[in-house]
N, C-alpha and C. Protein backbone atom coordinates (compact mmCIF):
# COMPACT_ATOMS: atom_id res chain seq x y z
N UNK A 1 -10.96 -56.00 113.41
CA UNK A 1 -10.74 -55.21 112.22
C UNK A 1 -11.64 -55.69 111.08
N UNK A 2 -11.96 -57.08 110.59
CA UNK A 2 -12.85 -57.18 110.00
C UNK A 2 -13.83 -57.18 109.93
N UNK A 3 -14.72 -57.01 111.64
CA UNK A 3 -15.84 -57.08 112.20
C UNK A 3 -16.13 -55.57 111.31
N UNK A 4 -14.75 -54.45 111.36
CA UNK A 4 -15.63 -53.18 111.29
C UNK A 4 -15.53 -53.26 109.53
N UNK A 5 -14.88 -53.94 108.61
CA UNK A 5 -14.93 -53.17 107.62
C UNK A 5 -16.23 -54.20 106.85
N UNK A 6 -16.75 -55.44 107.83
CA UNK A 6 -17.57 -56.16 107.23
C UNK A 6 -19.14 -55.06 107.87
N UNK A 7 -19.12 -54.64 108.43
CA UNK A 7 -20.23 -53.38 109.14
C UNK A 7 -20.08 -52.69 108.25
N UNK A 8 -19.29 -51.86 107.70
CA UNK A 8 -19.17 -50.98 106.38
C UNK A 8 -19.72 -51.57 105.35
N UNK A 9 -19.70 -52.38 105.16
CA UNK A 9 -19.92 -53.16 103.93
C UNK A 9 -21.80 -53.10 103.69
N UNK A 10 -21.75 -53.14 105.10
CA UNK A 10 -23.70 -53.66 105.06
C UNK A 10 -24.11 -51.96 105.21
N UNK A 11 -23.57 -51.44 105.95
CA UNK A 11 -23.81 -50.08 105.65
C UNK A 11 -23.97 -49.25 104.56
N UNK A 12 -23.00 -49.76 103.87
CA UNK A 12 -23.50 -49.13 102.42
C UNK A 12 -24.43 -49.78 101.62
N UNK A 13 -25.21 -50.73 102.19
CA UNK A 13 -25.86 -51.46 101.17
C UNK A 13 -24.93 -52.39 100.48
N UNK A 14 -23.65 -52.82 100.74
CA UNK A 14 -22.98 -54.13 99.56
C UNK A 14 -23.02 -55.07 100.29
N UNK A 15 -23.63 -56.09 99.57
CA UNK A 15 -23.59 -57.69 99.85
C UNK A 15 -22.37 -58.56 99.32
N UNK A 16 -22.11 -59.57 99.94
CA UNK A 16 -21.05 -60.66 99.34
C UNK A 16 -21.82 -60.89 97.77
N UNK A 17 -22.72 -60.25 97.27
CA UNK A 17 -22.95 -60.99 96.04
C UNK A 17 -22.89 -59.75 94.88
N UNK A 18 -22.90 -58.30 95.43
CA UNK A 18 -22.14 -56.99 95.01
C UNK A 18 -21.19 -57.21 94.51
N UNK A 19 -19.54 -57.91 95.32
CA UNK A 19 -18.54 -57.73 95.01
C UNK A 19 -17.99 -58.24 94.08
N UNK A 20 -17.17 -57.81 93.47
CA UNK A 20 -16.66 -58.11 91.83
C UNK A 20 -14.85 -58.58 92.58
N UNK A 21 -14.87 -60.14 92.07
CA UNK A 21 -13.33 -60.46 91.99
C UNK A 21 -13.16 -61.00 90.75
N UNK A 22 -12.01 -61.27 90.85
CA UNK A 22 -11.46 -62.17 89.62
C UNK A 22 -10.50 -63.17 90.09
N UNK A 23 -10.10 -63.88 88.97
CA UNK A 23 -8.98 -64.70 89.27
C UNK A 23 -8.24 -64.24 88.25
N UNK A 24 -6.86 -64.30 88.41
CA UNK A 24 -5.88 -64.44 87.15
C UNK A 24 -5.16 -65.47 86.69
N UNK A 25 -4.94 -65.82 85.77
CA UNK A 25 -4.04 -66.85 85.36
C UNK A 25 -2.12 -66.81 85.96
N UNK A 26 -1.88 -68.19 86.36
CA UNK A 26 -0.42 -67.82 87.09
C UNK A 26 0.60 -67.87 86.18
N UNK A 27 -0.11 -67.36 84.70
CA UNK A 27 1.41 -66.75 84.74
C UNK A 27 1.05 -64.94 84.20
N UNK A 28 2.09 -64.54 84.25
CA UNK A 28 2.36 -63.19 84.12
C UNK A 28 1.85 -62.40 82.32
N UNK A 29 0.70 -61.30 82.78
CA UNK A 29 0.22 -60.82 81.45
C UNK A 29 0.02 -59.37 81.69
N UNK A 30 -0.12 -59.06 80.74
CA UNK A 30 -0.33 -57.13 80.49
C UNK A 30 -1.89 -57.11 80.25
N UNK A 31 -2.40 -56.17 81.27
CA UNK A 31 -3.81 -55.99 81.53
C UNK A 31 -3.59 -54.32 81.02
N UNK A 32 -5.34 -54.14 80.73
CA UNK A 32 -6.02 -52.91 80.82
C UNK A 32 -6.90 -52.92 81.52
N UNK A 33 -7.26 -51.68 82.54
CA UNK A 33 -8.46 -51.20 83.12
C UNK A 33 -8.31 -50.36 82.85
N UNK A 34 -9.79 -49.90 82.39
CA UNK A 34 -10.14 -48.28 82.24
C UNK A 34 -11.60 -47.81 83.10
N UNK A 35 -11.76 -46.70 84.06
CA UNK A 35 -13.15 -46.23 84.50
C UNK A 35 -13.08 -45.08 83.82
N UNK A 36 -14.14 -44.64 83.99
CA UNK A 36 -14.44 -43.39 83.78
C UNK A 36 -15.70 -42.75 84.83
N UNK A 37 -15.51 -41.76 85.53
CA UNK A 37 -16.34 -40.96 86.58
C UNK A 37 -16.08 -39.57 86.47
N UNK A 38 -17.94 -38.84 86.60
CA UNK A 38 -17.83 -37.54 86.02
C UNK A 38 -16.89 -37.03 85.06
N UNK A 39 -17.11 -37.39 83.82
CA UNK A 39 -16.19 -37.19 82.55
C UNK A 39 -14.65 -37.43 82.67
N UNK A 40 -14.30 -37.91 83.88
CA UNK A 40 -12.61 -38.11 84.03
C UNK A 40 -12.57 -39.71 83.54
N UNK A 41 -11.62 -39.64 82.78
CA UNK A 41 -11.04 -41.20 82.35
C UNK A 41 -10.18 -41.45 82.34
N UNK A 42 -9.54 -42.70 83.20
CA UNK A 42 -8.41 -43.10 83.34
C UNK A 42 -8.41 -44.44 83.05
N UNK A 43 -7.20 -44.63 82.26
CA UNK A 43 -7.52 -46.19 81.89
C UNK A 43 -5.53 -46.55 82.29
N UNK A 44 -5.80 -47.76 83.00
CA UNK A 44 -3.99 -48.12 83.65
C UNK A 44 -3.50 -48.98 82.78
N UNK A 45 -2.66 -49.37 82.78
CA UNK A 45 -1.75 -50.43 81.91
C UNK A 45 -1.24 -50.99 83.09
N UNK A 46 -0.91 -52.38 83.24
CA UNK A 46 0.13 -53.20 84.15
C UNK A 46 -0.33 -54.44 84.20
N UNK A 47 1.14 -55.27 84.65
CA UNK A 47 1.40 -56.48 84.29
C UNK A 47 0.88 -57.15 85.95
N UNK A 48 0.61 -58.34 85.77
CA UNK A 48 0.50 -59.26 86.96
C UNK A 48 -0.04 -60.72 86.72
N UNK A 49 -0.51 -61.27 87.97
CA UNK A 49 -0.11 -62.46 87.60
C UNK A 49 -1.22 -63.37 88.86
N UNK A 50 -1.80 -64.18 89.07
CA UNK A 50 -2.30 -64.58 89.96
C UNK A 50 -1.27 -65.02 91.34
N UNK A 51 -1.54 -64.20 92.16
CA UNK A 51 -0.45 -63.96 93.62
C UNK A 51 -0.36 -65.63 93.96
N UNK A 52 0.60 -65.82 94.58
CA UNK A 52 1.20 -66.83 95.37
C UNK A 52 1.38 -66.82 96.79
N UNK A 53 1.21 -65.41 97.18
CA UNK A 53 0.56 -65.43 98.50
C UNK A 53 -0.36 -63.96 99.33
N UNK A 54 -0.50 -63.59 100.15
CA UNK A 54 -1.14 -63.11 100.29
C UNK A 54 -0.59 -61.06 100.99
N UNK A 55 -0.98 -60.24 100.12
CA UNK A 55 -0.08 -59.33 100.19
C UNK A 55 -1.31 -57.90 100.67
N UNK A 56 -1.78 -58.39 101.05
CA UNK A 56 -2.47 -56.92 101.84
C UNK A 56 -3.05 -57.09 103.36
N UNK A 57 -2.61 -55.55 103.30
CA UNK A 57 -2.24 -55.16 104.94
C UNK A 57 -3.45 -55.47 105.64
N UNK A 58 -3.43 -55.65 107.33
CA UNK A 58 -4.55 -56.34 107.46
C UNK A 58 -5.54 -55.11 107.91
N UNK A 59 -5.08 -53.74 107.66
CA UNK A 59 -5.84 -52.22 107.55
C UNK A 59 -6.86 -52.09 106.64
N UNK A 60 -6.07 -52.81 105.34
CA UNK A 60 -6.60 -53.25 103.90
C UNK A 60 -7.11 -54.26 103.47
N UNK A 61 -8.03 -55.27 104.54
CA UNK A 61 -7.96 -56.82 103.66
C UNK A 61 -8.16 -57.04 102.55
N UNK A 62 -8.50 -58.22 102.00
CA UNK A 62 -9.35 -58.28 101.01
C UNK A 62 -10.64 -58.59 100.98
N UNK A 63 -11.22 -58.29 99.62
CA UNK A 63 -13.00 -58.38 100.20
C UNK A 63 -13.28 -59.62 100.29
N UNK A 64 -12.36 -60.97 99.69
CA UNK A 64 -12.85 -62.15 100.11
C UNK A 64 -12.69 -62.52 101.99
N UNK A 65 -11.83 -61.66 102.05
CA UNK A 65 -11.01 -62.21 103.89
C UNK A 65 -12.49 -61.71 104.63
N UNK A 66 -13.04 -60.18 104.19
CA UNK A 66 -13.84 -59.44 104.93
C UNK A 66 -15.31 -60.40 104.95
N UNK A 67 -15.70 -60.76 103.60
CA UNK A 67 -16.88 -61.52 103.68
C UNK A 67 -17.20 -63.00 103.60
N UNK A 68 -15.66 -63.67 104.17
CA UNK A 68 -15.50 -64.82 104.02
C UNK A 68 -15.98 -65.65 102.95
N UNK A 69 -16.06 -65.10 102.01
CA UNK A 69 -16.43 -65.98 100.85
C UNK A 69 -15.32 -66.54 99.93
N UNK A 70 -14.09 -65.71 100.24
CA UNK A 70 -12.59 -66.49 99.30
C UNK A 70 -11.65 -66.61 100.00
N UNK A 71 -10.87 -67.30 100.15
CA UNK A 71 -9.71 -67.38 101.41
C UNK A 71 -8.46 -67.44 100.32
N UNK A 72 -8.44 -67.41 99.17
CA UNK A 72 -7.49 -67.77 98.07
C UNK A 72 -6.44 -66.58 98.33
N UNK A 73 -5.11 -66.54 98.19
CA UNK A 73 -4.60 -65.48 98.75
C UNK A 73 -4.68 -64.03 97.55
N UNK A 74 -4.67 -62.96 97.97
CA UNK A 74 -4.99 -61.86 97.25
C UNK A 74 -3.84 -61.08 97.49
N UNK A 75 -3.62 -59.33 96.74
CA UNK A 75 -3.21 -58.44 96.73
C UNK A 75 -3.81 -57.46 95.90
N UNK A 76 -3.56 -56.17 96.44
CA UNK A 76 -4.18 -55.07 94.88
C UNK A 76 -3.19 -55.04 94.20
N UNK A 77 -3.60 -54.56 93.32
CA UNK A 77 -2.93 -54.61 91.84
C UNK A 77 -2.20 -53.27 91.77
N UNK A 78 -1.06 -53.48 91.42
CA UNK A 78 -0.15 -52.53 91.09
C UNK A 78 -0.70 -51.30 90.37
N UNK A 79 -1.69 -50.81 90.47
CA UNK A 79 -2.48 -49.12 89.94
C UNK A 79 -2.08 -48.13 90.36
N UNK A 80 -1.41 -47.19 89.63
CA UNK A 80 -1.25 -45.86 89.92
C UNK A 80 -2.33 -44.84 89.92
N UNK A 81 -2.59 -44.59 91.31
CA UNK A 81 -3.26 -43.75 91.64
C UNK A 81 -2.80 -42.00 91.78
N UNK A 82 -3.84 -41.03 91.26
CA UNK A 82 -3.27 -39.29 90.74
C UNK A 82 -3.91 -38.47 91.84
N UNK A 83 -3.11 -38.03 92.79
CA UNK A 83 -3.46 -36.94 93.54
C UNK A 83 -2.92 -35.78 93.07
N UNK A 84 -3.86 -34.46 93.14
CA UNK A 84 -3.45 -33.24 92.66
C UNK A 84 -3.96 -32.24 93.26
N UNK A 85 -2.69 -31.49 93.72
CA UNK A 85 -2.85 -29.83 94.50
C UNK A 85 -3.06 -29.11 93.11
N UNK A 86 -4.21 -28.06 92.74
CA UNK A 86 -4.64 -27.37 91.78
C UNK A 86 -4.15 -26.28 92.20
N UNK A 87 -3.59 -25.79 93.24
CA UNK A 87 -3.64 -24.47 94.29
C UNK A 87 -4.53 -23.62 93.45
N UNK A 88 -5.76 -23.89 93.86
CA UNK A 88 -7.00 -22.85 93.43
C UNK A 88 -7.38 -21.94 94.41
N UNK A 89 -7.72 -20.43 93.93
CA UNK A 89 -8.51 -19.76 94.90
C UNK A 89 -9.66 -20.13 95.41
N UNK A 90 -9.89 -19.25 96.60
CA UNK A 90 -11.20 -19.81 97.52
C UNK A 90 -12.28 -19.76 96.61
N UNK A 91 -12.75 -19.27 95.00
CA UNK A 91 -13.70 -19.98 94.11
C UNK A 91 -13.34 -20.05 92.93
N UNK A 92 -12.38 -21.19 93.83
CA UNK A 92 -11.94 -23.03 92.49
C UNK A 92 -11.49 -22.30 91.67
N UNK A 93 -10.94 -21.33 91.09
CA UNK A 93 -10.20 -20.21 89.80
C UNK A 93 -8.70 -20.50 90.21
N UNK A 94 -8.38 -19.91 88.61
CA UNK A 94 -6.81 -19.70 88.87
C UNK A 94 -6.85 -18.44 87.50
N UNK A 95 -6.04 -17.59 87.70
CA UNK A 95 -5.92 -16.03 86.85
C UNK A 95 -5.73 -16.80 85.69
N UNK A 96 -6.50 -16.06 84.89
CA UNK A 96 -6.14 -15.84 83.11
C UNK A 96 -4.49 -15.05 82.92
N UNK A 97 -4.10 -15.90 81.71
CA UNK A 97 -3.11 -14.86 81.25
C UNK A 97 -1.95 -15.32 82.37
N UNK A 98 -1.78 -16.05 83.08
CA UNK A 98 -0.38 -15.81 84.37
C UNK A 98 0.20 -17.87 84.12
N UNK A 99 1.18 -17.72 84.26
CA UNK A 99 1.58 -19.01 84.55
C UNK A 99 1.16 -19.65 86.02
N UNK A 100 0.57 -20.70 85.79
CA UNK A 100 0.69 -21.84 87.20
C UNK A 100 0.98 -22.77 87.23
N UNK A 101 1.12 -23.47 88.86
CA UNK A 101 1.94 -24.59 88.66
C UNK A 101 0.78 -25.48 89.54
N UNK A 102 0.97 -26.82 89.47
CA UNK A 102 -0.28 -27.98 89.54
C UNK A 102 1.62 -29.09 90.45
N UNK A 103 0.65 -29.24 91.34
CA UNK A 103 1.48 -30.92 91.84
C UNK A 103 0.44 -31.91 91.76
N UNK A 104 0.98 -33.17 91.28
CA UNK A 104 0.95 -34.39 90.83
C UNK A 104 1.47 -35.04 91.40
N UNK A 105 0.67 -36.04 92.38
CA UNK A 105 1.31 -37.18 93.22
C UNK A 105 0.85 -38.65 92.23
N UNK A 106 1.55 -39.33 92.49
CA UNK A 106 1.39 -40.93 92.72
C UNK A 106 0.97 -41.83 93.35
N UNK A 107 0.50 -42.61 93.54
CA UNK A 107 0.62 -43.45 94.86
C UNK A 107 -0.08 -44.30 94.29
N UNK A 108 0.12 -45.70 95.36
CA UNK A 108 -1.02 -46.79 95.17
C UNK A 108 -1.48 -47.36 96.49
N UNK A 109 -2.54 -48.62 96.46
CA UNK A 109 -3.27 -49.42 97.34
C UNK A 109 -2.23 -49.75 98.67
N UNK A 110 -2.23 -49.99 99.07
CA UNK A 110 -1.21 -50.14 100.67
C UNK A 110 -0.76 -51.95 100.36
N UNK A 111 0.61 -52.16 100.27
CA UNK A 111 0.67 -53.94 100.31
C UNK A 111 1.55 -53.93 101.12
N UNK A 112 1.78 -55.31 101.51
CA UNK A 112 2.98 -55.71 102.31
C UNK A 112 4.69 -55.28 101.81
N UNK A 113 4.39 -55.37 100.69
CA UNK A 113 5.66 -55.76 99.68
C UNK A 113 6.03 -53.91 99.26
N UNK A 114 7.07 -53.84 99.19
CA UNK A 114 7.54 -52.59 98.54
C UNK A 114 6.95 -52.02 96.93
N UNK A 115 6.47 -50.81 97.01
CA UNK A 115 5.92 -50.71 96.04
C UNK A 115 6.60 -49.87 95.18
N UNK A 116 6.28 -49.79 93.52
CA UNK A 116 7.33 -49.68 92.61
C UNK A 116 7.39 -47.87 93.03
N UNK A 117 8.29 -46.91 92.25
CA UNK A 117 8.01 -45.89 92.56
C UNK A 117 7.87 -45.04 91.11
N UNK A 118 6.86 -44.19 91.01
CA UNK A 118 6.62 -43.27 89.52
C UNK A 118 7.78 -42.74 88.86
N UNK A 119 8.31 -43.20 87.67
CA UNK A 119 9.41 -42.34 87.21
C UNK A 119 9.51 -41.85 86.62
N UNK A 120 8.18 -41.02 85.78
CA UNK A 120 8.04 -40.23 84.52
C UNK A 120 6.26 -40.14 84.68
N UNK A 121 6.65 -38.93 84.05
CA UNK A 121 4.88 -38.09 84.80
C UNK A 121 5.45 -37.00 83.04
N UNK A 122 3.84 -37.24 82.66
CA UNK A 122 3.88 -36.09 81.49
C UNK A 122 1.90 -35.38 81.43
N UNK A 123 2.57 -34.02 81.28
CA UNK A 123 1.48 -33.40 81.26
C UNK A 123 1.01 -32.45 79.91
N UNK A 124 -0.66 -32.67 79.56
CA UNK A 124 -0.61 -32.02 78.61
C UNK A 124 -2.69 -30.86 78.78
N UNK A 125 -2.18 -30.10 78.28
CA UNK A 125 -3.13 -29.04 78.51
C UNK A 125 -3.84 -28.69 77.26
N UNK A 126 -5.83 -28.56 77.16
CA UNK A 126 -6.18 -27.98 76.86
C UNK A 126 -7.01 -26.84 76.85
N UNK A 127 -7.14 -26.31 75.90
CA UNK A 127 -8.14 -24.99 75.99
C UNK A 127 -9.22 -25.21 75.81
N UNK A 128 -9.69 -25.41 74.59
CA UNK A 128 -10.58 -25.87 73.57
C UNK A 128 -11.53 -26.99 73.50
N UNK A 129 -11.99 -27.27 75.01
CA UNK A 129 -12.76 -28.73 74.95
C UNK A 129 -11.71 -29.96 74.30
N UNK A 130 -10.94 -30.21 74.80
CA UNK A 130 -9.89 -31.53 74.11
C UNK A 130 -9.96 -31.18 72.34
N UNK A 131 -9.88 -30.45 71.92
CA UNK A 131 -9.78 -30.76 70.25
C UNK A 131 -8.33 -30.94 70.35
N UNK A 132 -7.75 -30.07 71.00
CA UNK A 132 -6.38 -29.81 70.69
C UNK A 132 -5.70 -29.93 72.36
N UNK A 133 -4.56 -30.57 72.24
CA UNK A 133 -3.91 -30.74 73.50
C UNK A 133 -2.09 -30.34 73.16
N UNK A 134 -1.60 -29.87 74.02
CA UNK A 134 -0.43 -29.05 74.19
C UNK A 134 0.61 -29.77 75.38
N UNK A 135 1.44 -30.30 74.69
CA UNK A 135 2.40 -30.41 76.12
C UNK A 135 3.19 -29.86 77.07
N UNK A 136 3.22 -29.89 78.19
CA UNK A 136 3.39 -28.66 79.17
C UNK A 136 4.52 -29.40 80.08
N UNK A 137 5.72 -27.73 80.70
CA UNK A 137 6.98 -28.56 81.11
C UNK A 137 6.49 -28.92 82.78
N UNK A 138 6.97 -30.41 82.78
CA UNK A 138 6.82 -30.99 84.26
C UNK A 138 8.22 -31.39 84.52
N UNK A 139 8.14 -31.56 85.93
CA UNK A 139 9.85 -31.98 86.17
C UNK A 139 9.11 -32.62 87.64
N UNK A 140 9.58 -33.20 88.39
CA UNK A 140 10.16 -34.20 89.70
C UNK A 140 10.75 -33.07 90.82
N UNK A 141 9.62 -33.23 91.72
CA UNK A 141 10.06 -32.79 92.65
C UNK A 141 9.88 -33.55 94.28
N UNK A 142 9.95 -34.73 93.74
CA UNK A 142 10.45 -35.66 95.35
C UNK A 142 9.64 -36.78 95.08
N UNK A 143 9.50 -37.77 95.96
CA UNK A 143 9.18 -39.35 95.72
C UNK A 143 7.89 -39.40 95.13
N UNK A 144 7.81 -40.09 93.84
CA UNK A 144 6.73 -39.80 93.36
C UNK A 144 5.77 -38.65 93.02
N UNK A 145 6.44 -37.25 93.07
CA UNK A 145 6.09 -36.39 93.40
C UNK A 145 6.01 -35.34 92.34
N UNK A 146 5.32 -34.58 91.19
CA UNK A 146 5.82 -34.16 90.17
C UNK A 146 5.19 -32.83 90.01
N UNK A 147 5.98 -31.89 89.71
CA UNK A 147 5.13 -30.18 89.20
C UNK A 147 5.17 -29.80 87.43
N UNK A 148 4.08 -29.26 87.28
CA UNK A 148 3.45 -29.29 86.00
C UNK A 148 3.56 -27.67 85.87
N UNK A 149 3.91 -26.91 84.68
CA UNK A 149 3.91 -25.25 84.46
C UNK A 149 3.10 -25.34 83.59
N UNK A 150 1.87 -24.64 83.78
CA UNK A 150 0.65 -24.33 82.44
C UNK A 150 1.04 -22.72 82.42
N UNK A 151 1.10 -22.13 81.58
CA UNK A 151 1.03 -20.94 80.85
C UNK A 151 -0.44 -20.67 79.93
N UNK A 152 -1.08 -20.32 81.32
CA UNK A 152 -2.83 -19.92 81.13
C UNK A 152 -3.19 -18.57 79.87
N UNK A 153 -4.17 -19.55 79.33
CA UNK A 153 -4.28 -18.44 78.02
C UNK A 153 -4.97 -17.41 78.88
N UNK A 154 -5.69 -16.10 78.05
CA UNK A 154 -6.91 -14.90 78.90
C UNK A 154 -8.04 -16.05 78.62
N UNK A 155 -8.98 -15.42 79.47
CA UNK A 155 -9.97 -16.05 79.95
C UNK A 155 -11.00 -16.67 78.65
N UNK A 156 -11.08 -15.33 77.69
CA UNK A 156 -11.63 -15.50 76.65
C UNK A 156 -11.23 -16.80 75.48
N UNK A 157 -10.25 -17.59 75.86
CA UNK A 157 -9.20 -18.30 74.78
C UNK A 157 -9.46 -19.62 75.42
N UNK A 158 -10.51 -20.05 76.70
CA UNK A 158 -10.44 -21.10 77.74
C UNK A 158 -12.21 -20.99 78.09
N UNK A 159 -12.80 -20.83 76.98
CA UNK A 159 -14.03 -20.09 78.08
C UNK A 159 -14.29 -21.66 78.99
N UNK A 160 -14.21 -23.07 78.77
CA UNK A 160 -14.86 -23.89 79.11
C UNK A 160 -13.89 -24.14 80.42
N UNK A 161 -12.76 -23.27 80.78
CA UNK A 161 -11.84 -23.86 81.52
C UNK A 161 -10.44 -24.86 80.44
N UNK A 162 -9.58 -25.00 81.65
CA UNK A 162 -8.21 -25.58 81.38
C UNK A 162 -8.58 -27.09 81.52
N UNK A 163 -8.11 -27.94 80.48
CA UNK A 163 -8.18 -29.74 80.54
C UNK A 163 -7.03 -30.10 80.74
N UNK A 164 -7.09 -31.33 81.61
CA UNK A 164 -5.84 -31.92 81.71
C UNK A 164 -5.53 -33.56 81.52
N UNK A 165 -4.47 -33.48 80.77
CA UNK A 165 -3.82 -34.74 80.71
C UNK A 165 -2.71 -35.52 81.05
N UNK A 166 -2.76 -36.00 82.16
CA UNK A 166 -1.82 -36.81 82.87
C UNK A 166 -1.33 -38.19 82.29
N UNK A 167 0.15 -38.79 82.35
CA UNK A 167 0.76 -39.74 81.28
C UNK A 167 1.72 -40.22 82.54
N UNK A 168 1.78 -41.30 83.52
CA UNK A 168 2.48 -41.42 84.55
C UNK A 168 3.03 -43.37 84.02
N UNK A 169 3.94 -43.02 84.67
CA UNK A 169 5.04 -44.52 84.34
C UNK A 169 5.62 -44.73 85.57
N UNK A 170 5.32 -46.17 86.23
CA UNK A 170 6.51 -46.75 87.22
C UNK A 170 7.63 -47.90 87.29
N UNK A 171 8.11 -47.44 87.55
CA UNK A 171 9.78 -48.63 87.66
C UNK A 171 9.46 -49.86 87.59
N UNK A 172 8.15 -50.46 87.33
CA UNK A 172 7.55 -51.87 86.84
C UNK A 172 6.91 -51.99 85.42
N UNK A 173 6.89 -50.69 84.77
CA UNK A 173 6.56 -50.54 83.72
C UNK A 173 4.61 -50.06 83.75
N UNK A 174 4.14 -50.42 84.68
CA UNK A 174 2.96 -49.99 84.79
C UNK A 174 2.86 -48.60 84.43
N UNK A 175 0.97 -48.17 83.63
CA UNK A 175 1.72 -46.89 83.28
C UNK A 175 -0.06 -45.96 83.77
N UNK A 176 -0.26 -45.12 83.67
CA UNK A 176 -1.73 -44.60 83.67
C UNK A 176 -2.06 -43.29 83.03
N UNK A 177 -3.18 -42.68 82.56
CA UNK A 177 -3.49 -41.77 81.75
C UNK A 177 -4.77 -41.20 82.00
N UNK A 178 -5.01 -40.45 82.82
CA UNK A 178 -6.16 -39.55 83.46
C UNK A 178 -6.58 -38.65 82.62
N UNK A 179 -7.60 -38.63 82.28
CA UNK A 179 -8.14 -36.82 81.35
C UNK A 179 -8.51 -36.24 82.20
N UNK A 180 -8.98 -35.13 82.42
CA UNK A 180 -9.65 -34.25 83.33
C UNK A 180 -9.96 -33.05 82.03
N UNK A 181 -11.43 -33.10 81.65
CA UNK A 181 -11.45 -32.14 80.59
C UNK A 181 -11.99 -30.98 80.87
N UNK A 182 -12.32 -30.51 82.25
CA UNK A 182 -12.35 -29.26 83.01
C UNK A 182 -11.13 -29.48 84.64
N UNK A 183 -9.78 -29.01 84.27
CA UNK A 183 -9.39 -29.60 85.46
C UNK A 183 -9.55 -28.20 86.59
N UNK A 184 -9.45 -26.97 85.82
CA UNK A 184 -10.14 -25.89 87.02
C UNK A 184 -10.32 -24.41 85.24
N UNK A 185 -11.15 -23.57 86.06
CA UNK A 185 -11.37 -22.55 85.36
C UNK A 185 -10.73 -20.95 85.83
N UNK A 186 -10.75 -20.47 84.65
CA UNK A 186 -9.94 -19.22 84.65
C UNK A 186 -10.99 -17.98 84.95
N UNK A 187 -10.56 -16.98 85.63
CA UNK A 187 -10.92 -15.95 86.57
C UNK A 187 -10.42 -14.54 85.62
């Protein structure tokens, strides 16, 4: 198993001297990460702590296990990760003028250990290139699992498309905040 994900590794061109770790201090602190890719930005909030032992699956190692360069024990970090059904037509549209609905998943990195579960998901919509953002009703519809109602302006009121803003919280307090400032366009 590590033979293949250390072959991946050279495949893409990354070297043991590519990879970015860290250490953390052992005791327990409130971090920020933020990326940003193709204008989406998400920046997480959550607490952790330098591990005490070693918590990922061996599907998942870590990149020190894979390139033998750290044997120190690891885990990923408690990040809430945003999957989303847009239910778009076959070209990427959704009707002007009609209400739709968007699912919003959760999830994170695969660990040994039970992972926390999302308990508040908030969504907010714009028209207008982000000047102005609108909050829109979401509710829970199964583990980690959440539906969002946008009430789509006419086409003319959106020309750049619908933006979205995602606001997710889990039962560890970890929290995350996705923009998407074209999340699909109106037809």
């Amino acid at each position: 198993m590590v033979l293949t994900a250390a072959v991946m590794l050279a495949l893409s061109g990354c070297k043991g001297g590519d990879l970015v770790s860290y250490d953390l201090p052992a005791k327990s602190a409130r971090y920020t990460f933020e990326a940003e890719t193709n204008d989406v930005k998400t920046v997480w909030e959550y607490t952790s702590a330098k591990p005490t032992k070693g918590d990922a699956p061996e599907l998942s190692p870590c990149m020190g296990d894979v390139v033998g360069s750290n044997k120190a024990a690891c885990r990923p970090e408690p990040l809430i990760f945003l999957r989303y059904d847009f239910d778009l037509a076959l070209d990427n549209t959704v009707r002007a003028g009609e209400t739709h609905e968007i699912t919003v998943v959760g999830y994170y990195q695969e660990s040994l250990t039970a992972l926390p579960n999302v308990t508040s998901l908030k969504a907010e919509t714009t028209f207008d290139g982000g000047r102005t953002w609108r909050p829109v009703t979401t509710r829970a519809t199964g583990k980690n699992t959440f539906t969002t109602t946008i009430m789509n302006p006419r086409r003319d009121q959106a020309a750049k498309g619908v933006g979205l803003r995602i606001s997710a919280t889990d039962s560890q307090g970890n929290t995350v905040r996705q923009t998407l400032p074209t999340a699909y366009t109106l037809r």
